[in-house]
C-alpha atoms as a PDB file:
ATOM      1  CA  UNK A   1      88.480  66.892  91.976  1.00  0.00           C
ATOM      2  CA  UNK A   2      87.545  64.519  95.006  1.00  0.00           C
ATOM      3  CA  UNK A   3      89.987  62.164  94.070  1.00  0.00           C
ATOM      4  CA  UNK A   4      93.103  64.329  94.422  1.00  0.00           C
ATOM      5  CA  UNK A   5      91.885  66.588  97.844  1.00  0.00           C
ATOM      6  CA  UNK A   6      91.755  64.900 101.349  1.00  0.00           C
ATOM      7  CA  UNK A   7      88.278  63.798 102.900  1.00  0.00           C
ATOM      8  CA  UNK A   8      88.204  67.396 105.107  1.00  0.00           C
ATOM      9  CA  UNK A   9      87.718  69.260 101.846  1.00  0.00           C
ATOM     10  CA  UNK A  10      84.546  68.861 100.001  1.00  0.00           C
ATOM     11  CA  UNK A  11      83.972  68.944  96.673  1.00  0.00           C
ATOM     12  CA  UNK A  12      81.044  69.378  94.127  1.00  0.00           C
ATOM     13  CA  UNK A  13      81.394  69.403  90.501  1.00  0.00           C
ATOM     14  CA  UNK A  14      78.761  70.917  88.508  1.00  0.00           C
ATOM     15  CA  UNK A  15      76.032  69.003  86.983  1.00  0.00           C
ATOM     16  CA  UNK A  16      73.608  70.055  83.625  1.00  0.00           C
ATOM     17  CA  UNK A  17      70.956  72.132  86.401  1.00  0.00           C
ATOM     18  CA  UNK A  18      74.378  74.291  87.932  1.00  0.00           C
ATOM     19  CA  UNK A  19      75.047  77.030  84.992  1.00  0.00           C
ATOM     20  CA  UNK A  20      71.384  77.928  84.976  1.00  0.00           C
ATOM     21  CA  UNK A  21      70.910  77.981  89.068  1.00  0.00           C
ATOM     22  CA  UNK A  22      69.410  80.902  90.922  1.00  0.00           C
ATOM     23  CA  UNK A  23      72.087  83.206  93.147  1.00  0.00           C
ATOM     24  CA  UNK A  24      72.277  84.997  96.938  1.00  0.00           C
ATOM     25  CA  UNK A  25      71.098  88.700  96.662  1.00  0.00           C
ATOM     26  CA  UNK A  26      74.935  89.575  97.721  1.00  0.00           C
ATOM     27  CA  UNK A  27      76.344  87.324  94.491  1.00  0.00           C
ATOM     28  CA  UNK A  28      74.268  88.478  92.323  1.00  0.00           C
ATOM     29  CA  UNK A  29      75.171  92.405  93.163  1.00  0.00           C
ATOM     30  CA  UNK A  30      79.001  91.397  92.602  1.00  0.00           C
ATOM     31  CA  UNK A  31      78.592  90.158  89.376  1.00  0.00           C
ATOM     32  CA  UNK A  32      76.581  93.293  87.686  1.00  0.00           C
ATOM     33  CA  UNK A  33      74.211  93.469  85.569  1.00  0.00           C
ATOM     34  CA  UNK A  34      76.373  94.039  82.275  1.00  0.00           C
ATOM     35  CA  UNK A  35      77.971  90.309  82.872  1.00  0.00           C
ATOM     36  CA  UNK A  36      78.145  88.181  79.477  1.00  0.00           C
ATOM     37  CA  UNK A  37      76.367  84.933  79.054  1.00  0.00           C
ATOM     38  CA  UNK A  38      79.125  82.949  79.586  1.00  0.00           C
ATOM     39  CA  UNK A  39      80.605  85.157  82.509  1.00  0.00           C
ATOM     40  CA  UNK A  40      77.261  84.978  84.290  1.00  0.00           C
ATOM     41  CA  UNK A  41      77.165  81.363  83.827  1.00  0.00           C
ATOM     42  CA  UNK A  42      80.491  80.212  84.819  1.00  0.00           C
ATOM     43  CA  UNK A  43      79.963  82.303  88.033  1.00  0.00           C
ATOM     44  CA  UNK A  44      76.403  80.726  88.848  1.00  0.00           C
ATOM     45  CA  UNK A  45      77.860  77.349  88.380  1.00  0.00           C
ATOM     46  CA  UNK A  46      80.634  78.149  90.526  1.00  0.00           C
ATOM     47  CA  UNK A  47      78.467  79.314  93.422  1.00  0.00           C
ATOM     48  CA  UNK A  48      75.795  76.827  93.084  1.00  0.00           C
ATOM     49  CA  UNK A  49      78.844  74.023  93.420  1.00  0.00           C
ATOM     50  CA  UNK A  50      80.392  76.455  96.517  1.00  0.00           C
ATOM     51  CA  UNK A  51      76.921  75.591  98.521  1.00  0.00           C
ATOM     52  CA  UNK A  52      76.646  71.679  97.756  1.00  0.00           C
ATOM     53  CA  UNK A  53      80.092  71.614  99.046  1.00  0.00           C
ATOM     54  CA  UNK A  54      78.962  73.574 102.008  1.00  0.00           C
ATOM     55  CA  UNK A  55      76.103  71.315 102.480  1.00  0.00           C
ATOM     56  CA  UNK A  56      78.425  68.389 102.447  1.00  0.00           C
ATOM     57  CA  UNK A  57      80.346  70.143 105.474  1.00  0.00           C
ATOM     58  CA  UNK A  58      76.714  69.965 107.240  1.00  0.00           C
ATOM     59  CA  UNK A  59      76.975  73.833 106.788  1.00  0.00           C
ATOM     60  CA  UNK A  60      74.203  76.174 105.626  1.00  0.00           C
ATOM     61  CA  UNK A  61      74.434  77.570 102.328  1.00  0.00           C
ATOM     62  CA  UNK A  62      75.894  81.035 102.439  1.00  0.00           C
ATOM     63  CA  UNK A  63      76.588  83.523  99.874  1.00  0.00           C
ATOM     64  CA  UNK A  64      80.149  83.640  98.407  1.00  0.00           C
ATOM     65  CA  UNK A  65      80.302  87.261  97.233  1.00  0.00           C
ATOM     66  CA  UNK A  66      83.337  88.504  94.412  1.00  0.00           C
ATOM     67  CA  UNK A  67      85.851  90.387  95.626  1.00  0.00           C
ATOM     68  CA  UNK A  68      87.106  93.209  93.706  1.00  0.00           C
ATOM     69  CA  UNK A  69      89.839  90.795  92.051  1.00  0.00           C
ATOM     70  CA  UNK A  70      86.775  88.379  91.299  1.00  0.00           C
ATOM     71  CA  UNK A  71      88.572  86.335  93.951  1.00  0.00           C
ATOM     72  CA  UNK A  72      85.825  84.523  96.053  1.00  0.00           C
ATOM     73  CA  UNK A  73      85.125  85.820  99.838  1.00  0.00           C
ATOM     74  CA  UNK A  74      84.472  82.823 101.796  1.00  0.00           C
ATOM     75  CA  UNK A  75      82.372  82.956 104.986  1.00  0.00           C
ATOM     76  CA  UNK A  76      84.388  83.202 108.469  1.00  0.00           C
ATOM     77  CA  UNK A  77      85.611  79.900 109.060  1.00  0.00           C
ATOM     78  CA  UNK A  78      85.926  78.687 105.586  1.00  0.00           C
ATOM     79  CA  UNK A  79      88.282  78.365 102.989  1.00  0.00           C
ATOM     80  CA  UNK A  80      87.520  77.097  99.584  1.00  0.00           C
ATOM     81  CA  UNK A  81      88.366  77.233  95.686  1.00  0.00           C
ATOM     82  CA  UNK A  82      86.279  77.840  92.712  1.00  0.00           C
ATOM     83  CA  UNK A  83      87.754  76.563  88.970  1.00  0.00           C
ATOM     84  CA  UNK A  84      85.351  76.510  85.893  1.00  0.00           C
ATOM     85  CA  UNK A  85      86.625  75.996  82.119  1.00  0.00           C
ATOM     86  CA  UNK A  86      84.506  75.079  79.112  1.00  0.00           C
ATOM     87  CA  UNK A  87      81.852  72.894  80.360  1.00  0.00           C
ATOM     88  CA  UNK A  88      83.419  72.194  83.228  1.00  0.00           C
ATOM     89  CA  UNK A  89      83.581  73.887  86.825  1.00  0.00           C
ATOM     90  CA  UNK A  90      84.033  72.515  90.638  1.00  0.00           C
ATOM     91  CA  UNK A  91      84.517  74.346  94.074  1.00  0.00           C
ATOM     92  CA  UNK A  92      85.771  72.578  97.028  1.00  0.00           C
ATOM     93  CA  UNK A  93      85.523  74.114 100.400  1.00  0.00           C
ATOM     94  CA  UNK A  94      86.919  73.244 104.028  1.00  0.00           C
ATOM     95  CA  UNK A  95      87.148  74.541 107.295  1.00  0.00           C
ATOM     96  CA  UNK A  96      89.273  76.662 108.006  1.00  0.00           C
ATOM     97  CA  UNK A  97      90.514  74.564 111.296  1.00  0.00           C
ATOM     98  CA  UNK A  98      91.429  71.523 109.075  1.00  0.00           C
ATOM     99  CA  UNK A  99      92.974  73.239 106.176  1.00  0.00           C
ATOM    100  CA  UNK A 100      94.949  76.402 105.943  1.00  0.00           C
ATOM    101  CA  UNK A 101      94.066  77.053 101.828  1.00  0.00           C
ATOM    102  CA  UNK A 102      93.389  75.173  99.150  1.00  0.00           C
ATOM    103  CA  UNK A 103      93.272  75.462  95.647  1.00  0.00           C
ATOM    104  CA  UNK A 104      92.640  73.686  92.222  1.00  0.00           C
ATOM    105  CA  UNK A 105      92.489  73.828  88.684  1.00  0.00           C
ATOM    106  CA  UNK A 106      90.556  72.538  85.348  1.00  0.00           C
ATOM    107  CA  UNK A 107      91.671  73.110  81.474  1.00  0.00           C
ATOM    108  CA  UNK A 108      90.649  71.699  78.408  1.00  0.00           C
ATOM    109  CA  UNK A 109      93.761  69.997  76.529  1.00  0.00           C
ATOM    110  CA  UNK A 110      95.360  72.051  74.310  1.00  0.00           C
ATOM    111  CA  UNK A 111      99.382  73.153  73.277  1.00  0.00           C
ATOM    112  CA  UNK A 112     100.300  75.954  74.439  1.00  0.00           C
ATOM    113  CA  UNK A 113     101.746  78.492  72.010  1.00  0.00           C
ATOM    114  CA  UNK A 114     105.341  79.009  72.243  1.00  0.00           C
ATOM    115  CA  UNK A 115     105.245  82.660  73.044  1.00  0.00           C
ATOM    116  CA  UNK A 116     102.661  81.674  76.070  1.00  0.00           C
ATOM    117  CA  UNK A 117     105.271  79.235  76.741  1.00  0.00           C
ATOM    118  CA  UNK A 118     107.862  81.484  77.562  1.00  0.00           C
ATOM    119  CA  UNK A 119     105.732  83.615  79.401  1.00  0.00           C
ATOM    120  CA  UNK A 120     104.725  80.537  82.172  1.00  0.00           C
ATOM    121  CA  UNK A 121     107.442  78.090  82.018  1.00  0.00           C
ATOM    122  CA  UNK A 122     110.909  79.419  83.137  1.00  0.00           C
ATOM    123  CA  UNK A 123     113.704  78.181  81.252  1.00  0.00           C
ATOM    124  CA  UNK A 124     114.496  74.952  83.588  1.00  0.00           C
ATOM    125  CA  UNK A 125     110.873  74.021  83.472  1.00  0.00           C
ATOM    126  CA  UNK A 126     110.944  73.991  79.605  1.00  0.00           C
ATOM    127  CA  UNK A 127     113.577  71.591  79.877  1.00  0.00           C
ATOM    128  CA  UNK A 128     112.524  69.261  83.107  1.00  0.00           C
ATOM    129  CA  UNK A 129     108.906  69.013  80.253  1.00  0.00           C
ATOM    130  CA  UNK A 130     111.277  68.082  77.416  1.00  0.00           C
ATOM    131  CA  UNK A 131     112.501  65.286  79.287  1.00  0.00           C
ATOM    132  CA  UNK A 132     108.605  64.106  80.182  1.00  0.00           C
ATOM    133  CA  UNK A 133     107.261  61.055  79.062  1.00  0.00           C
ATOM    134  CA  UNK A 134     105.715  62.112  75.438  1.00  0.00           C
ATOM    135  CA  UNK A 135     101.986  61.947  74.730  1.00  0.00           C
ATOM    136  CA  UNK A 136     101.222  64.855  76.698  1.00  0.00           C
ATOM    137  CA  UNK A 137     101.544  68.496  76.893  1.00  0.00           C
ATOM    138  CA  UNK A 138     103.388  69.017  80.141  1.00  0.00           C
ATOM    139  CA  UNK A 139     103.313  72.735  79.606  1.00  0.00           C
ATOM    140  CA  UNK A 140      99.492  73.177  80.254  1.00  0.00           C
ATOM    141  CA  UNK A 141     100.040  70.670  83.317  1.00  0.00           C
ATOM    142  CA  UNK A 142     102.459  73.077  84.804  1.00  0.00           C
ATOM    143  CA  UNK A 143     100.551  76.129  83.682  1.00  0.00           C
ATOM    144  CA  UNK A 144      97.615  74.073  85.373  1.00  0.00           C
ATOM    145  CA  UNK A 145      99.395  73.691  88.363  1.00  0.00           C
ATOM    146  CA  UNK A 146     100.584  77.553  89.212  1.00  0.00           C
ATOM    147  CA  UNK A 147      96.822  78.486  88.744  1.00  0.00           C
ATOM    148  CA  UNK A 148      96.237  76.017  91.913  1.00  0.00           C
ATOM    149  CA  UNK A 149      99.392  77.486  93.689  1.00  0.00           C
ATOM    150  CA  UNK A 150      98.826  81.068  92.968  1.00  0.00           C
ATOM    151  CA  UNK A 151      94.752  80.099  94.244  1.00  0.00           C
ATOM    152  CA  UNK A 152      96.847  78.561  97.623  1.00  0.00           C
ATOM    153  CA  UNK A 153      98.890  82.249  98.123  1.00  0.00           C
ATOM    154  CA  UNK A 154      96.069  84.370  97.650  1.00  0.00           C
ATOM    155  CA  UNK A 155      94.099  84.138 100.294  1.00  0.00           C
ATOM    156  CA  UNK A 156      97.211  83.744 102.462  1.00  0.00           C
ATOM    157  CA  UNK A 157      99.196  86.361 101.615  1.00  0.00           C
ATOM    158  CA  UNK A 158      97.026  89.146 100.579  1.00  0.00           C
ATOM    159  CA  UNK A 159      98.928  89.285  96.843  1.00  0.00           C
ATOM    160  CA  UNK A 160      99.233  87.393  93.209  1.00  0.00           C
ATOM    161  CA  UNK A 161     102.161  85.784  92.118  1.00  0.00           C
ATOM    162  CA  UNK A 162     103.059  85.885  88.510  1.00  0.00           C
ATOM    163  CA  UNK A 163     103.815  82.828  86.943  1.00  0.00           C
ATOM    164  CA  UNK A 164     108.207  83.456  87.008  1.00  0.00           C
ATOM    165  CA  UNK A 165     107.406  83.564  90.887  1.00  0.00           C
ATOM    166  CA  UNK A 166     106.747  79.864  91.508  1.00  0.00           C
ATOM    167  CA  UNK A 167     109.332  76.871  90.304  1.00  0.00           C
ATOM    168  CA  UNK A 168     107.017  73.769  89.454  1.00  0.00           C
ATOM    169  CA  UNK A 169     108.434  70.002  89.228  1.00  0.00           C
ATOM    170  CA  UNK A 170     106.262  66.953  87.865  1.00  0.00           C
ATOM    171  CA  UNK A 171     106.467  63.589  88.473  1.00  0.00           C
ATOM    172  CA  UNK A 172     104.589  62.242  86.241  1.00  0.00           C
ATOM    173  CA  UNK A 173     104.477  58.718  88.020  1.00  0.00           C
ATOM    174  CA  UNK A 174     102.983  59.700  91.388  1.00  0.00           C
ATOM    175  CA  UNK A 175     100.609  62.780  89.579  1.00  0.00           C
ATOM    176  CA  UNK A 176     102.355  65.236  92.361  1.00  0.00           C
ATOM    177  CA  UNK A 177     103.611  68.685  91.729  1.00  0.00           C
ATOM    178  CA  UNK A 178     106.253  70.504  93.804  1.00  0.00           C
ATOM    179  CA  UNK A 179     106.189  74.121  93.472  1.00  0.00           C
ATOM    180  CA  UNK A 180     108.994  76.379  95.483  1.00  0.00           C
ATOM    181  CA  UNK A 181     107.850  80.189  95.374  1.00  0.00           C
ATOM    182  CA  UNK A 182     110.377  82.383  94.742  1.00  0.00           C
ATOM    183  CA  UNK A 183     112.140  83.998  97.844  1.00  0.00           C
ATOM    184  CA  UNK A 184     112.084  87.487  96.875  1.00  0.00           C
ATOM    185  CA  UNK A 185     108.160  87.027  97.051  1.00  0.00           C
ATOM    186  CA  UNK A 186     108.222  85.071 100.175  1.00  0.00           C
ATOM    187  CA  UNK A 187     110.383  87.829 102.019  1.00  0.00           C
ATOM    188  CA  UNK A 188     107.956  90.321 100.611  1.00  0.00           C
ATOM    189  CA  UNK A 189     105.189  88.729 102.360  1.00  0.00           C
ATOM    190  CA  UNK A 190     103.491  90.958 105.217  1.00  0.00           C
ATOM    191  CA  UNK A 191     101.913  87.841 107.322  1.00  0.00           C
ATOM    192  CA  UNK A 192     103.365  85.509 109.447  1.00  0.00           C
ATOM    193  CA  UNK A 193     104.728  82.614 108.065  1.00  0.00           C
ATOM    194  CA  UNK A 194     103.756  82.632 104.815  1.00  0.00           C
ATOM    195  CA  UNK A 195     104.284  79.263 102.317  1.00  0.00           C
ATOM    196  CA  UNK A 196     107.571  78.714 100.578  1.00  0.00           C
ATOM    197  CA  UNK A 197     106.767  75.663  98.966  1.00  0.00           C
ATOM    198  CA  UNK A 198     103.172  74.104  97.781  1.00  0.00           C
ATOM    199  CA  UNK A 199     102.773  70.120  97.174  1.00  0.00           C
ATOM    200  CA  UNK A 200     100.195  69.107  94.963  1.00  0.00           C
ATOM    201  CA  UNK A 201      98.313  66.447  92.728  1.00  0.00           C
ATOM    202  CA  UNK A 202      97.400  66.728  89.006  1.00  0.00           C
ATOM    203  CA  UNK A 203      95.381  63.687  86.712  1.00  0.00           C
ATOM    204  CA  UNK A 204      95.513  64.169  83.218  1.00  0.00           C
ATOM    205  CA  UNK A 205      92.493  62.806  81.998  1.00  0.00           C
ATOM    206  CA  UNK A 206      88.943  63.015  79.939  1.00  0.00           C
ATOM    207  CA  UNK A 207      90.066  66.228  77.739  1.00  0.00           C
ATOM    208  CA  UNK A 208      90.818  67.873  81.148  1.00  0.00           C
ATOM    209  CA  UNK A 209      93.933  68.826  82.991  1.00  0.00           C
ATOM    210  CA  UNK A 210      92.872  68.808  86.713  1.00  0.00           C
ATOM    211  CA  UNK A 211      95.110  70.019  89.864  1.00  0.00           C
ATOM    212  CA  UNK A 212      94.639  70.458  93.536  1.00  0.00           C
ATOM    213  CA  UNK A 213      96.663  71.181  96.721  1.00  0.00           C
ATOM    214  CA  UNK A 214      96.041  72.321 100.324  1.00  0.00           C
ATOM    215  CA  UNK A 215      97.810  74.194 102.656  1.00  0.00           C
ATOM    216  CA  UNK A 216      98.074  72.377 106.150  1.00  0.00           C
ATOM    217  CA  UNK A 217      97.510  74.466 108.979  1.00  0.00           C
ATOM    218  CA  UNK A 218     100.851  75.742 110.599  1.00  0.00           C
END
């Protein structure tokens, strides 16, 4: 993920020791007891990564409790991102005076059913990823790329967005995303200036989808 967020963001990318690392007193009371395996190690890894990239920052580390959405809560003054998929996970975290959000993405490669399809892609963005160069699945990109965005909104707006809520364009040539949220959900919005549109970068590459974007401070 370093290579598609700017140098104010850092980044750290779990390694083999991350899934098995030991977590703050107030991370491990979010999480529970009853967690599964692979629930309880996705979240370690995440957290583990959260404080490396804090460290980078020359910040202590600092526990990054779950909110009742599972959403992270960030320590005052920083925002940040956590994404994990199989065998994979990353958290990138800035200050909150260089960056207004940010968000990113992992998934494995894969085709997306056509009934998921439908329920992501609206019926323009089926047909802007028919016209894609072949030899990949545009559809996960995009689905890819409204995780990120709807990670950007979040912590912004105080709401989710569904995936019908954001319009996403490719270009495949520059690895950027454009994504325009709808404006029924940006009048909804109860904070000041809230984003209408969210510019992005995605790599297809390794088995892995990756995507990333930040939110530049007003």
């Amino acid at each position: 993920m370093r290579d598609l967020l700017p140098p104010t963001v850092a980044v750290a990318v779990a390694g083999p020791t991350d899934w098995a690392g030991e977590l703050l007193a107030a991370e491990a009371a979010g999480l529970g007891e009853r967690a599964v395996l692979s629930r309880r190690q996705d979240f370690t890894a995440g957290r583990s990564c959260a404080r490396r990239a804090m460290a980078a920052l020359g910040l202590p580390a600092a526990p990054v409790p779950a909110a009742a959405d599972r959403s992270p809560v960030w320590p005052a003054g920083l925002v940040g991102t956590i994404t994990h998929t199989r065998g994979y996970c990353a958290a990138a975290v800035a200050r909150a005076t260089d960056v207004r959000s940010v968000g990113m993405d992992a998934e494995r490669l894969r085709e997306l059913k056509p009934g998921v399809r439908r329920l992501i892609c609206r019926p323009e963005e089926e047909r802007w990823c028919a016209r894609l160069p072949a030899g990949v699945h545009w559809p996960l990109v995009l689905f890819s790329a409204k995780e990120t965005v709807y990670k950007v909104w979040h912590p912004v707006v105080g709401s989710w967005l569904d995936f019908q809520d954001a319009t996403v364009e490719l270009d495949p040539d520059a690895g950027v995303f454009t994504a325009r949220i709808a404006p029924a959900r940006v009048a909804e919005a109860t904070v000041a200036d809230p984003p209408t549109v969210v510019t992005g970068r995605f790599v297809v590459e390794d088995d892995l989808v990756r995507t990333a974007a930040v939110l530049p401070l007003r």
